[in-house]
PDB file of N, CA and C in Angstrom:
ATOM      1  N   UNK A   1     -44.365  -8.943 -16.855  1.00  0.00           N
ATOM      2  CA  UNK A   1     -43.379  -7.974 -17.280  1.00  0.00           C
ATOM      3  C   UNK A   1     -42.580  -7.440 -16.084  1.00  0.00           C
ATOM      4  N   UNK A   2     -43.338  -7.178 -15.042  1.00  0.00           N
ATOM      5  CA  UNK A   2     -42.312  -6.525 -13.668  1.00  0.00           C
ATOM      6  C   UNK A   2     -41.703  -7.345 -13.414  1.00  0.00           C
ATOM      7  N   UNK A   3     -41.862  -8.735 -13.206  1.00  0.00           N
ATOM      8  CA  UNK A   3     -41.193  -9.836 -12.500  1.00  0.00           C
ATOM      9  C   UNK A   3     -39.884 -10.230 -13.515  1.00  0.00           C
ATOM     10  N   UNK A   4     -39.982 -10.092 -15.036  1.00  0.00           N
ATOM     11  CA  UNK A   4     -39.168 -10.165 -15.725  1.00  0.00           C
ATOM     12  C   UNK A   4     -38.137  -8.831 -15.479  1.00  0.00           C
ATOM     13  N   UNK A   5     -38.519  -7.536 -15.131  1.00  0.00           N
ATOM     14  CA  UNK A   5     -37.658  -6.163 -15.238  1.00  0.00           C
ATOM     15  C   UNK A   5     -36.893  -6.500 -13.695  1.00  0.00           C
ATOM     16  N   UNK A   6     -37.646  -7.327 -12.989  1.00  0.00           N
ATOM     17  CA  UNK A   6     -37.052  -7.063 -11.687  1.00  0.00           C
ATOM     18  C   UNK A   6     -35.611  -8.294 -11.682  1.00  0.00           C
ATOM     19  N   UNK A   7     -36.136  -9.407 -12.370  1.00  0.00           N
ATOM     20  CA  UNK A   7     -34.910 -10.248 -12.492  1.00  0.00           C
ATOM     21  C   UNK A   7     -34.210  -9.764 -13.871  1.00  0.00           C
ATOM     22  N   UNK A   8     -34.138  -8.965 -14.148  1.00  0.00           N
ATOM     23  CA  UNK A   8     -32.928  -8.325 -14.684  1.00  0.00           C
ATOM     24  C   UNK A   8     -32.185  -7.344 -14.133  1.00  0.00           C
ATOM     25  N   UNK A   9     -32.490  -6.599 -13.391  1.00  0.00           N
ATOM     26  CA  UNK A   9     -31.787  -6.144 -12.671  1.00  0.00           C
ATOM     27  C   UNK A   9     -31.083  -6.434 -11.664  1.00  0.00           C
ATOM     28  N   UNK A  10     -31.489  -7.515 -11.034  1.00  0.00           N
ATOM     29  CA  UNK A  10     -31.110  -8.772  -9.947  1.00  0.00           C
ATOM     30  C   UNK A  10     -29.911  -9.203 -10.354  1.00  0.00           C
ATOM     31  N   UNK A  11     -29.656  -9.811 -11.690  1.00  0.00           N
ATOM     32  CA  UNK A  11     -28.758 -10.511 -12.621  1.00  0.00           C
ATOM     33  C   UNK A  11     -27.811  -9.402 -13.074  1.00  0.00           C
ATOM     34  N   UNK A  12     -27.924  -8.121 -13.095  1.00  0.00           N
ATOM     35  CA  UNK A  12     -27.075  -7.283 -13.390  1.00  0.00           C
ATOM     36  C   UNK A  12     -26.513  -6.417 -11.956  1.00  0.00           C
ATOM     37  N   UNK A  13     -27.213  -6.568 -11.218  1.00  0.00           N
ATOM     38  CA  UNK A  13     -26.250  -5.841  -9.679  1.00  0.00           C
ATOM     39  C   UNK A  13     -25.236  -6.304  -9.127  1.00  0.00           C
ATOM     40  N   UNK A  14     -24.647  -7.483  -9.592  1.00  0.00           N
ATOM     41  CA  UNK A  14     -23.154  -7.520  -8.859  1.00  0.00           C
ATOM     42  C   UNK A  14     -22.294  -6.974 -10.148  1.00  0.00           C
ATOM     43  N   UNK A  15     -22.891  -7.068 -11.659  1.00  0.00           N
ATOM     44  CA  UNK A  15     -22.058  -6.178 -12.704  1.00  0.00           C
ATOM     45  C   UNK A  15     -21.658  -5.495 -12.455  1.00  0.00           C
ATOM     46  N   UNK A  16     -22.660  -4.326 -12.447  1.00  0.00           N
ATOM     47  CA  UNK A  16     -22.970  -3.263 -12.158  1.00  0.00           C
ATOM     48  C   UNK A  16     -21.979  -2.462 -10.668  1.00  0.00           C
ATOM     49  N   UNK A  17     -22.152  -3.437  -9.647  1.00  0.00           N
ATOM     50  CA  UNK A  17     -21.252  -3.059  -8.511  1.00  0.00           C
ATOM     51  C   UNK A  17     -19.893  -3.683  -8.778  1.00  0.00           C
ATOM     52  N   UNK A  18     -19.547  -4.055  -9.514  1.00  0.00           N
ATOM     53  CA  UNK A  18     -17.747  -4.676  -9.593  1.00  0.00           C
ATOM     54  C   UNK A  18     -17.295  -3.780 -10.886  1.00  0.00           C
ATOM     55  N   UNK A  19     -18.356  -2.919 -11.542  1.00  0.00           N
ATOM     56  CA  UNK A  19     -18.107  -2.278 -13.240  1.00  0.00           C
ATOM     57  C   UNK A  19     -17.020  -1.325 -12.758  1.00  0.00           C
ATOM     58  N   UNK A  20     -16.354  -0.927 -11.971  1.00  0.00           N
ATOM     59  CA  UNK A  20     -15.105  -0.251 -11.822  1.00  0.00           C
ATOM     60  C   UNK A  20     -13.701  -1.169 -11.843  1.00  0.00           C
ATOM     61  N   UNK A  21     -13.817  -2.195 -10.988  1.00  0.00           N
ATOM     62  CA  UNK A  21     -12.779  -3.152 -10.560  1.00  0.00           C
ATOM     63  C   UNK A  21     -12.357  -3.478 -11.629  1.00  0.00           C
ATOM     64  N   UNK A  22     -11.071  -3.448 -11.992  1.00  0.00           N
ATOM     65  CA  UNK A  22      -9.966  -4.154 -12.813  1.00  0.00           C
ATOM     66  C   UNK A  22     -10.046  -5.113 -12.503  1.00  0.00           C
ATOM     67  N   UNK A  23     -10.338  -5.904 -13.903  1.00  0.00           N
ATOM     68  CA  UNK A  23     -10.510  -7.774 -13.878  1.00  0.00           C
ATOM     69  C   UNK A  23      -9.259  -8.376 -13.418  1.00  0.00           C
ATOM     70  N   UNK A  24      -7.601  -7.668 -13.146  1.00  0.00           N
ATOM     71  CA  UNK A  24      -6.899  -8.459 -12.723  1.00  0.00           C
ATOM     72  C   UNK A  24      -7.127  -8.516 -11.180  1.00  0.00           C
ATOM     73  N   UNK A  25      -7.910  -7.809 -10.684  1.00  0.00           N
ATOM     74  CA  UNK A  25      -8.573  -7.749  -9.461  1.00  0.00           C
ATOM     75  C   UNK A  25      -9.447  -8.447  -8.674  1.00  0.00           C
ATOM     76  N   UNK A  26     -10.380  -8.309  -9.427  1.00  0.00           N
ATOM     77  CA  UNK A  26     -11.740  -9.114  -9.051  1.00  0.00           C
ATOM     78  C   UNK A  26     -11.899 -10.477 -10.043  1.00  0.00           C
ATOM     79  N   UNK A  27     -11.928 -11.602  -9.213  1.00  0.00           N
ATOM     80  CA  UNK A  27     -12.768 -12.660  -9.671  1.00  0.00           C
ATOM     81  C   UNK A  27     -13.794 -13.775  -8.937  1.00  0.00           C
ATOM     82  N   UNK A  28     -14.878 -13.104  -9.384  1.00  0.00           N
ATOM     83  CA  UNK A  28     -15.896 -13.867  -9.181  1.00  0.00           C
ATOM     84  C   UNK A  28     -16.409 -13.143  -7.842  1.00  0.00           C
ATOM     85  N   UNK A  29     -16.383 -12.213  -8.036  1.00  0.00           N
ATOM     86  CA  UNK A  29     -16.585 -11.225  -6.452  1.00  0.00           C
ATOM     87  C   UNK A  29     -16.030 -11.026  -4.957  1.00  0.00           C
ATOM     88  N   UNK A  30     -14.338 -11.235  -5.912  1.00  0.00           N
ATOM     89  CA  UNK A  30     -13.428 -11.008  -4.427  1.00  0.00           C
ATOM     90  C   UNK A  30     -13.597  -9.844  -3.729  1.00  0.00           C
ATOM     91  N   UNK A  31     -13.881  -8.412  -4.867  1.00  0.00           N
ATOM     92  CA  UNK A  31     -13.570  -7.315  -4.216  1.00  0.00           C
ATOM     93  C   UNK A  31     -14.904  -6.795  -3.193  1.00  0.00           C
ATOM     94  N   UNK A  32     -14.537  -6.134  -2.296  1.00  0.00           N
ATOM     95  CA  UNK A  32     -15.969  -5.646  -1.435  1.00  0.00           C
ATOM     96  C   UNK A  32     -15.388  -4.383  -0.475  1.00  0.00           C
ATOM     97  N   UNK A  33     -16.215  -3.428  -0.274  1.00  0.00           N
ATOM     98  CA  UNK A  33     -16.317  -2.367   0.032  1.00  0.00           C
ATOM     99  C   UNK A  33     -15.827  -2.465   1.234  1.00  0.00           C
ATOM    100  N   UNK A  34     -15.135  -2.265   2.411  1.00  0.00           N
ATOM    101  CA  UNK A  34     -14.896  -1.933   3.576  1.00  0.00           C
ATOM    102  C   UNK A  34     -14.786  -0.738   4.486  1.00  0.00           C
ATOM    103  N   UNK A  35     -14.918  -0.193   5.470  1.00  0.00           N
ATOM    104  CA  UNK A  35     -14.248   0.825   6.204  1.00  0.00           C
ATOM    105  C   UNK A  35     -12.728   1.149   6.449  1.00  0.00           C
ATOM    106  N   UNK A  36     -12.989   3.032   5.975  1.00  0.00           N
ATOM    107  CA  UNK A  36     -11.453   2.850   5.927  1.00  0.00           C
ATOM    108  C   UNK A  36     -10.911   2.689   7.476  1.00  0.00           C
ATOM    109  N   UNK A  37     -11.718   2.932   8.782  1.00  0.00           N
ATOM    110  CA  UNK A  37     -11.030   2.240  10.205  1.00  0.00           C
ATOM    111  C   UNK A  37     -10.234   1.185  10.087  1.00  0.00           C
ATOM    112  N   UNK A  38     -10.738   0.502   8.834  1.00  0.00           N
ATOM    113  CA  UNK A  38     -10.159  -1.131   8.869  1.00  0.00           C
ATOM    114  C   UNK A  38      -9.342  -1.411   8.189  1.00  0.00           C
ATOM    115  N   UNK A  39      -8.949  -0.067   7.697  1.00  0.00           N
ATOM    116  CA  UNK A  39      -7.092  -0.450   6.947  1.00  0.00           C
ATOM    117  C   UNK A  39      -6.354   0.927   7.952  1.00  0.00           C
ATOM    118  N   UNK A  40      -4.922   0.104   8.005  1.00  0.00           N
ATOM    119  CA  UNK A  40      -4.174   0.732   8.293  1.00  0.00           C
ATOM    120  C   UNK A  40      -2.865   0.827   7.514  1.00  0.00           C
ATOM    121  N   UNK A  41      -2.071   1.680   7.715  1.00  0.00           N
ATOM    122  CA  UNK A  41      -0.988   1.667   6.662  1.00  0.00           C
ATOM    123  C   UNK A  41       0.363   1.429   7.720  1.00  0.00           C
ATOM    124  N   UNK A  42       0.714   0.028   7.697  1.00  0.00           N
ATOM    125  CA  UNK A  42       1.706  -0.200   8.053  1.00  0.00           C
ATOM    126  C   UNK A  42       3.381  -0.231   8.016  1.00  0.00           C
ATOM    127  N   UNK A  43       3.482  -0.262   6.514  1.00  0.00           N
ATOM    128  CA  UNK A  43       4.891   0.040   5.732  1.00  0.00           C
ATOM    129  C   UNK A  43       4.897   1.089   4.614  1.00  0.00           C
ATOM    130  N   UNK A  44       5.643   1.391   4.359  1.00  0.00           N
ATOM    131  CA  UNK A  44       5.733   2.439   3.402  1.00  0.00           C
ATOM    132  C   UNK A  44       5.105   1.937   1.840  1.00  0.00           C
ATOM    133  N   UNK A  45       3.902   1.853   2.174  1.00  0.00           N
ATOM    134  CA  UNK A  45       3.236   1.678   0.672  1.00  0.00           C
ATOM    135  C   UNK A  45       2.165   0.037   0.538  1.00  0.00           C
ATOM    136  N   UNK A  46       2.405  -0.008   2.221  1.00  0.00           N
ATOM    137  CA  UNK A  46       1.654  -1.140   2.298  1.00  0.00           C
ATOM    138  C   UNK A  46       0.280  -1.080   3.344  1.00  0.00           C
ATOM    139  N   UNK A  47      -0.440  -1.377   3.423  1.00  0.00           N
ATOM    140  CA  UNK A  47      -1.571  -1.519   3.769  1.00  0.00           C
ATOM    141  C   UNK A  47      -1.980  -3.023   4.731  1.00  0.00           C
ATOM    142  N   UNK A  48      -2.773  -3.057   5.542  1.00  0.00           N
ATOM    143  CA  UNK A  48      -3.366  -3.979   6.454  1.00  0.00           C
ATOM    144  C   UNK A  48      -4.637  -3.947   6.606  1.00  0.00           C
ATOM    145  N   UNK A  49      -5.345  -4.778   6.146  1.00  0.00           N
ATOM    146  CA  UNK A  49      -6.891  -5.001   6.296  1.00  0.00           C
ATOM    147  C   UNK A  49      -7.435  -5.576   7.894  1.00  0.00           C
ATOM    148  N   UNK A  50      -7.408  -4.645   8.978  1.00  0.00           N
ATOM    149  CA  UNK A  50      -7.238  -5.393  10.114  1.00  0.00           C
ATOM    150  C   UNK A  50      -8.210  -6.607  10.353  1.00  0.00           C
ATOM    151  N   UNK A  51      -9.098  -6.938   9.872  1.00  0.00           N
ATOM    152  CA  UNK A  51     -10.074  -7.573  10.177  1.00  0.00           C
ATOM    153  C   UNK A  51      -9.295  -8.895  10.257  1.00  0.00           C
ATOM    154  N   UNK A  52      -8.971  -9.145   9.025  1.00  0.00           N
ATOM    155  CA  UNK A  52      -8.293 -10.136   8.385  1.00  0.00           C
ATOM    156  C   UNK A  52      -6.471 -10.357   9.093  1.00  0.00           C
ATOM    157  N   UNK A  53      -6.009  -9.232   9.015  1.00  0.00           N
ATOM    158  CA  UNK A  53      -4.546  -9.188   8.846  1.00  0.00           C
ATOM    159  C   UNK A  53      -4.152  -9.155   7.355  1.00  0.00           C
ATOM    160  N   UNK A  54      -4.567  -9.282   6.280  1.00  0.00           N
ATOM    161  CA  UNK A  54      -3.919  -9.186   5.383  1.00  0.00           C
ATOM    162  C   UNK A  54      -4.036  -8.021   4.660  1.00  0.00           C
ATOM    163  N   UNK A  55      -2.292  -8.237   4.498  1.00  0.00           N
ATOM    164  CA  UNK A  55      -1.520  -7.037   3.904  1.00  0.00           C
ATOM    165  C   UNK A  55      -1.326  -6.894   2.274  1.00  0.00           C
ATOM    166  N   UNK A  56      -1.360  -5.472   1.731  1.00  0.00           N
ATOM    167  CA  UNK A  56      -1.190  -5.319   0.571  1.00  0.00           C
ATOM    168  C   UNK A  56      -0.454  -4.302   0.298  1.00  0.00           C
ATOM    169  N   UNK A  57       0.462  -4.552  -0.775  1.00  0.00           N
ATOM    170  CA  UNK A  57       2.277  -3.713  -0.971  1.00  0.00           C
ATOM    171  C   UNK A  57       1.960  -3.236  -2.189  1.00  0.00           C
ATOM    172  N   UNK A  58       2.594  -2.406  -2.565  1.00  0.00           N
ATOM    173  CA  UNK A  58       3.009  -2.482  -4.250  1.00  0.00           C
ATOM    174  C   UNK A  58       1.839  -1.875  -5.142  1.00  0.00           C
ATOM    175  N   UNK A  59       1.759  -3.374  -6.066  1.00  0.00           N
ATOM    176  CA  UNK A  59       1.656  -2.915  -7.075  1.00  0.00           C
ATOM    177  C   UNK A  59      -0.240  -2.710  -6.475  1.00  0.00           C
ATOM    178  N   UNK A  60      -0.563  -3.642  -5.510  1.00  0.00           N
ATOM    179  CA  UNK A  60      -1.906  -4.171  -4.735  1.00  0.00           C
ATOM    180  C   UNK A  60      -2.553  -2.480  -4.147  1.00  0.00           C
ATOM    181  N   UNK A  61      -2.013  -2.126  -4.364  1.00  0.00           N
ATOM    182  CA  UNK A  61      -2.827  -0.598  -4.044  1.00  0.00           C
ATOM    183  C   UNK A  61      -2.817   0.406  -4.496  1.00  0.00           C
ATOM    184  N   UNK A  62      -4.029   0.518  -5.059  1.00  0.00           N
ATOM    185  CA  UNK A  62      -4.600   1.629  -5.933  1.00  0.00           C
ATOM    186  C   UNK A  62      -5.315   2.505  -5.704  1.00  0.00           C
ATOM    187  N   UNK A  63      -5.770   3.463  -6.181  1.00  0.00           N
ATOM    188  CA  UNK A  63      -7.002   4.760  -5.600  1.00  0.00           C
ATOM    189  C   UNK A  63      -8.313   4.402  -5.549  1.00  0.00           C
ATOM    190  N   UNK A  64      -9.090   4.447  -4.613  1.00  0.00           N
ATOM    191  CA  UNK A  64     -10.770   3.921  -5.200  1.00  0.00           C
ATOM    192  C   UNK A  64     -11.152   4.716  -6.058  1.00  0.00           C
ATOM    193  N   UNK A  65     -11.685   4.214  -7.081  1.00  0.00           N
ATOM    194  CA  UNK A  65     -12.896   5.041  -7.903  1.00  0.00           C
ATOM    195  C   UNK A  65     -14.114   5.823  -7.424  1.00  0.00           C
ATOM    196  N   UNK A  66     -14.470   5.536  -6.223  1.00  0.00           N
ATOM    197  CA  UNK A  66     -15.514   6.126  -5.686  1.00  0.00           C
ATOM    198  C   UNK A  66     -14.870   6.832  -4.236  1.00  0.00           C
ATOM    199  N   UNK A  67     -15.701   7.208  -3.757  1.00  0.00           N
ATOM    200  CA  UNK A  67     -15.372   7.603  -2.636  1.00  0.00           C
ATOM    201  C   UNK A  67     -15.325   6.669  -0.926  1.00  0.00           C
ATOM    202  N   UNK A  68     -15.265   5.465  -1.642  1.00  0.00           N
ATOM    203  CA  UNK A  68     -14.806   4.322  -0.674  1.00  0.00           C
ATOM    204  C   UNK A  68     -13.727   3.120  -0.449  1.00  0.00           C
ATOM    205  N   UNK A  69     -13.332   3.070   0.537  1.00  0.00           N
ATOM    206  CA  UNK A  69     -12.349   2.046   0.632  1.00  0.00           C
ATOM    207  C   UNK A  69     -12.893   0.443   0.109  1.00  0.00           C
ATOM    208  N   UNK A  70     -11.913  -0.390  -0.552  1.00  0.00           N
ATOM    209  CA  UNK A  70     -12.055  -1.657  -1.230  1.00  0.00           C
ATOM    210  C   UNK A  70     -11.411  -2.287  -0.812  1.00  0.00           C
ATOM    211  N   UNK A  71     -11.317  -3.975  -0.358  1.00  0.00           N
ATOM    212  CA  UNK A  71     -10.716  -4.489  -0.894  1.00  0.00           C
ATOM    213  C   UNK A  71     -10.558  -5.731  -1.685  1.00  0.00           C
ATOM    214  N   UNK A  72     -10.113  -6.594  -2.610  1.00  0.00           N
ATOM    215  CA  UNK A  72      -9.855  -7.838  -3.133  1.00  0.00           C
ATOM    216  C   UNK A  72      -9.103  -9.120  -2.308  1.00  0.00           C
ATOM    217  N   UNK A  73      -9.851 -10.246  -1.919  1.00  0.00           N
ATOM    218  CA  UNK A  73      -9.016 -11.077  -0.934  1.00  0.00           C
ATOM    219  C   UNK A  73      -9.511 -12.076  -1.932  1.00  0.00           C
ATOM    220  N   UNK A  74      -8.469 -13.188  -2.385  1.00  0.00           N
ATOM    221  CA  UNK A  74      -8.762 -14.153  -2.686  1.00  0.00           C
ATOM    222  C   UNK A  74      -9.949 -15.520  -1.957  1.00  0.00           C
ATOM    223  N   UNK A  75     -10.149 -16.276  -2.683  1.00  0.00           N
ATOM    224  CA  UNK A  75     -11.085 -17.084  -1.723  1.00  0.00           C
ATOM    225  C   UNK A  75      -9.944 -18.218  -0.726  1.00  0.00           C
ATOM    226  N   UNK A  76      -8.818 -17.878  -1.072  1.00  0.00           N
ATOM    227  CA  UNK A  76      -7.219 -18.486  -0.154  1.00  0.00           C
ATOM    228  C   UNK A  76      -7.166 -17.977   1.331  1.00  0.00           C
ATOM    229  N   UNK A  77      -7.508 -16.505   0.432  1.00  0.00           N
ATOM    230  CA  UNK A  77      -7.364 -15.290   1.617  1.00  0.00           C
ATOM    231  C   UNK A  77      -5.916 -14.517   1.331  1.00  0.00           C
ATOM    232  N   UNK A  78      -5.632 -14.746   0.305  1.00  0.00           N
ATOM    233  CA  UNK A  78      -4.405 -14.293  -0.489  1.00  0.00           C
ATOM    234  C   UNK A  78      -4.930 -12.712  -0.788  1.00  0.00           C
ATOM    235  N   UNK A  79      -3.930 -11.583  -0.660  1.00  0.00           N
ATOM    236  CA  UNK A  79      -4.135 -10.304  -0.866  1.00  0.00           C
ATOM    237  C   UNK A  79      -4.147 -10.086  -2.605  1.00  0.00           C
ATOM    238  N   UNK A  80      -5.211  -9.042  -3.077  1.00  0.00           N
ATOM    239  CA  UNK A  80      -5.556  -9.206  -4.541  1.00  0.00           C
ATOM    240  C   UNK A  80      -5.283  -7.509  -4.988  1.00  0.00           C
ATOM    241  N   UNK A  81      -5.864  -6.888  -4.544  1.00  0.00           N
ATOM    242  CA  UNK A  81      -5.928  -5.673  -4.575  1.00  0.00           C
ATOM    243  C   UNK A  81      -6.352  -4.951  -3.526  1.00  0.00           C
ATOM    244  N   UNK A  82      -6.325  -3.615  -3.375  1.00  0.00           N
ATOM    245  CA  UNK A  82      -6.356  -2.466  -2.282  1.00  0.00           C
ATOM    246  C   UNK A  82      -7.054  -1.813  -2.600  1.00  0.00           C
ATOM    247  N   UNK A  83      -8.280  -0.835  -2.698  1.00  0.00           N
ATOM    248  CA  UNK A  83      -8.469   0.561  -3.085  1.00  0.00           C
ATOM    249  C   UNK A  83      -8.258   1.464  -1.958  1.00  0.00           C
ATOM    250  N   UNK A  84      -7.941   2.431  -2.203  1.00  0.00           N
ATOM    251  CA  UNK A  84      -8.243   3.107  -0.885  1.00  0.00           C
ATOM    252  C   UNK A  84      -8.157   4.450  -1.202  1.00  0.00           C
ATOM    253  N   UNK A  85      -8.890   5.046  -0.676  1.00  0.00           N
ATOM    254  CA  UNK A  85      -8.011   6.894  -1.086  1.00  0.00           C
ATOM    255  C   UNK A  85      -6.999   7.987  -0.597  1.00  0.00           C
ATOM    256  N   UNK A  86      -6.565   8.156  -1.687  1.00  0.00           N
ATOM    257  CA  UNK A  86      -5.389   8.571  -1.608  1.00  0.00           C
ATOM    258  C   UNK A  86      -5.032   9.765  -0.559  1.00  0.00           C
ATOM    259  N   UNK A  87      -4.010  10.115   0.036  1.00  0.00           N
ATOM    260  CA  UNK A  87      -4.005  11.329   0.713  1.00  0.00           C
ATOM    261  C   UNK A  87      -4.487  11.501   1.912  1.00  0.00           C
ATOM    262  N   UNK A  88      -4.979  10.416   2.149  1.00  0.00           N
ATOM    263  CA  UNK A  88      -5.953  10.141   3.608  1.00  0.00           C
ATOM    264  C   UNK A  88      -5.001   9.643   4.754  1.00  0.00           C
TER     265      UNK A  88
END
């Protein structure tokens, strides 16, 4: 019975951690938590993931749901989405 409770919960923790992300966002576990050190805001409404370099404009940035910075990179490395919080 534990070994069964424990692989269910196993099988439900990346749910569970993506259950905020807008599916036009995340697929297949693009999105992941980052530091906000590691964005910078380079243009007026755009964003830079320095690690990477890639940038996100528009429509690509949104508020986090939690109290942490996100972001969505394709497996291209194509920019997907932003979270970040606002006002910061």
């Amino acid at each position: 019975m534990g070994r069964l409770l424990a692989l269910a919960i196993f099988i439900a923790s990346p749910a569970l951690a993506h259950s905020w992300y807008p599916m036009v966002c995340c697929h297949d576990r693009d999105c992941f938590k980052v530091h906000a050190v590691d964005m910078e805001e380079v243009d007026d409404g755009c964003w830079e993931y320095r690690p990477t370099g890639v940038r996100f404009c528009g429509e690509q940035v949104k508020p986090s749901q939690d109290k942490y910075w996100h972001v969505c990179i394709s497996p291209a490395g194509n920019p997907v989405c932003a979270f970040i919080q606002m006002g910061m």
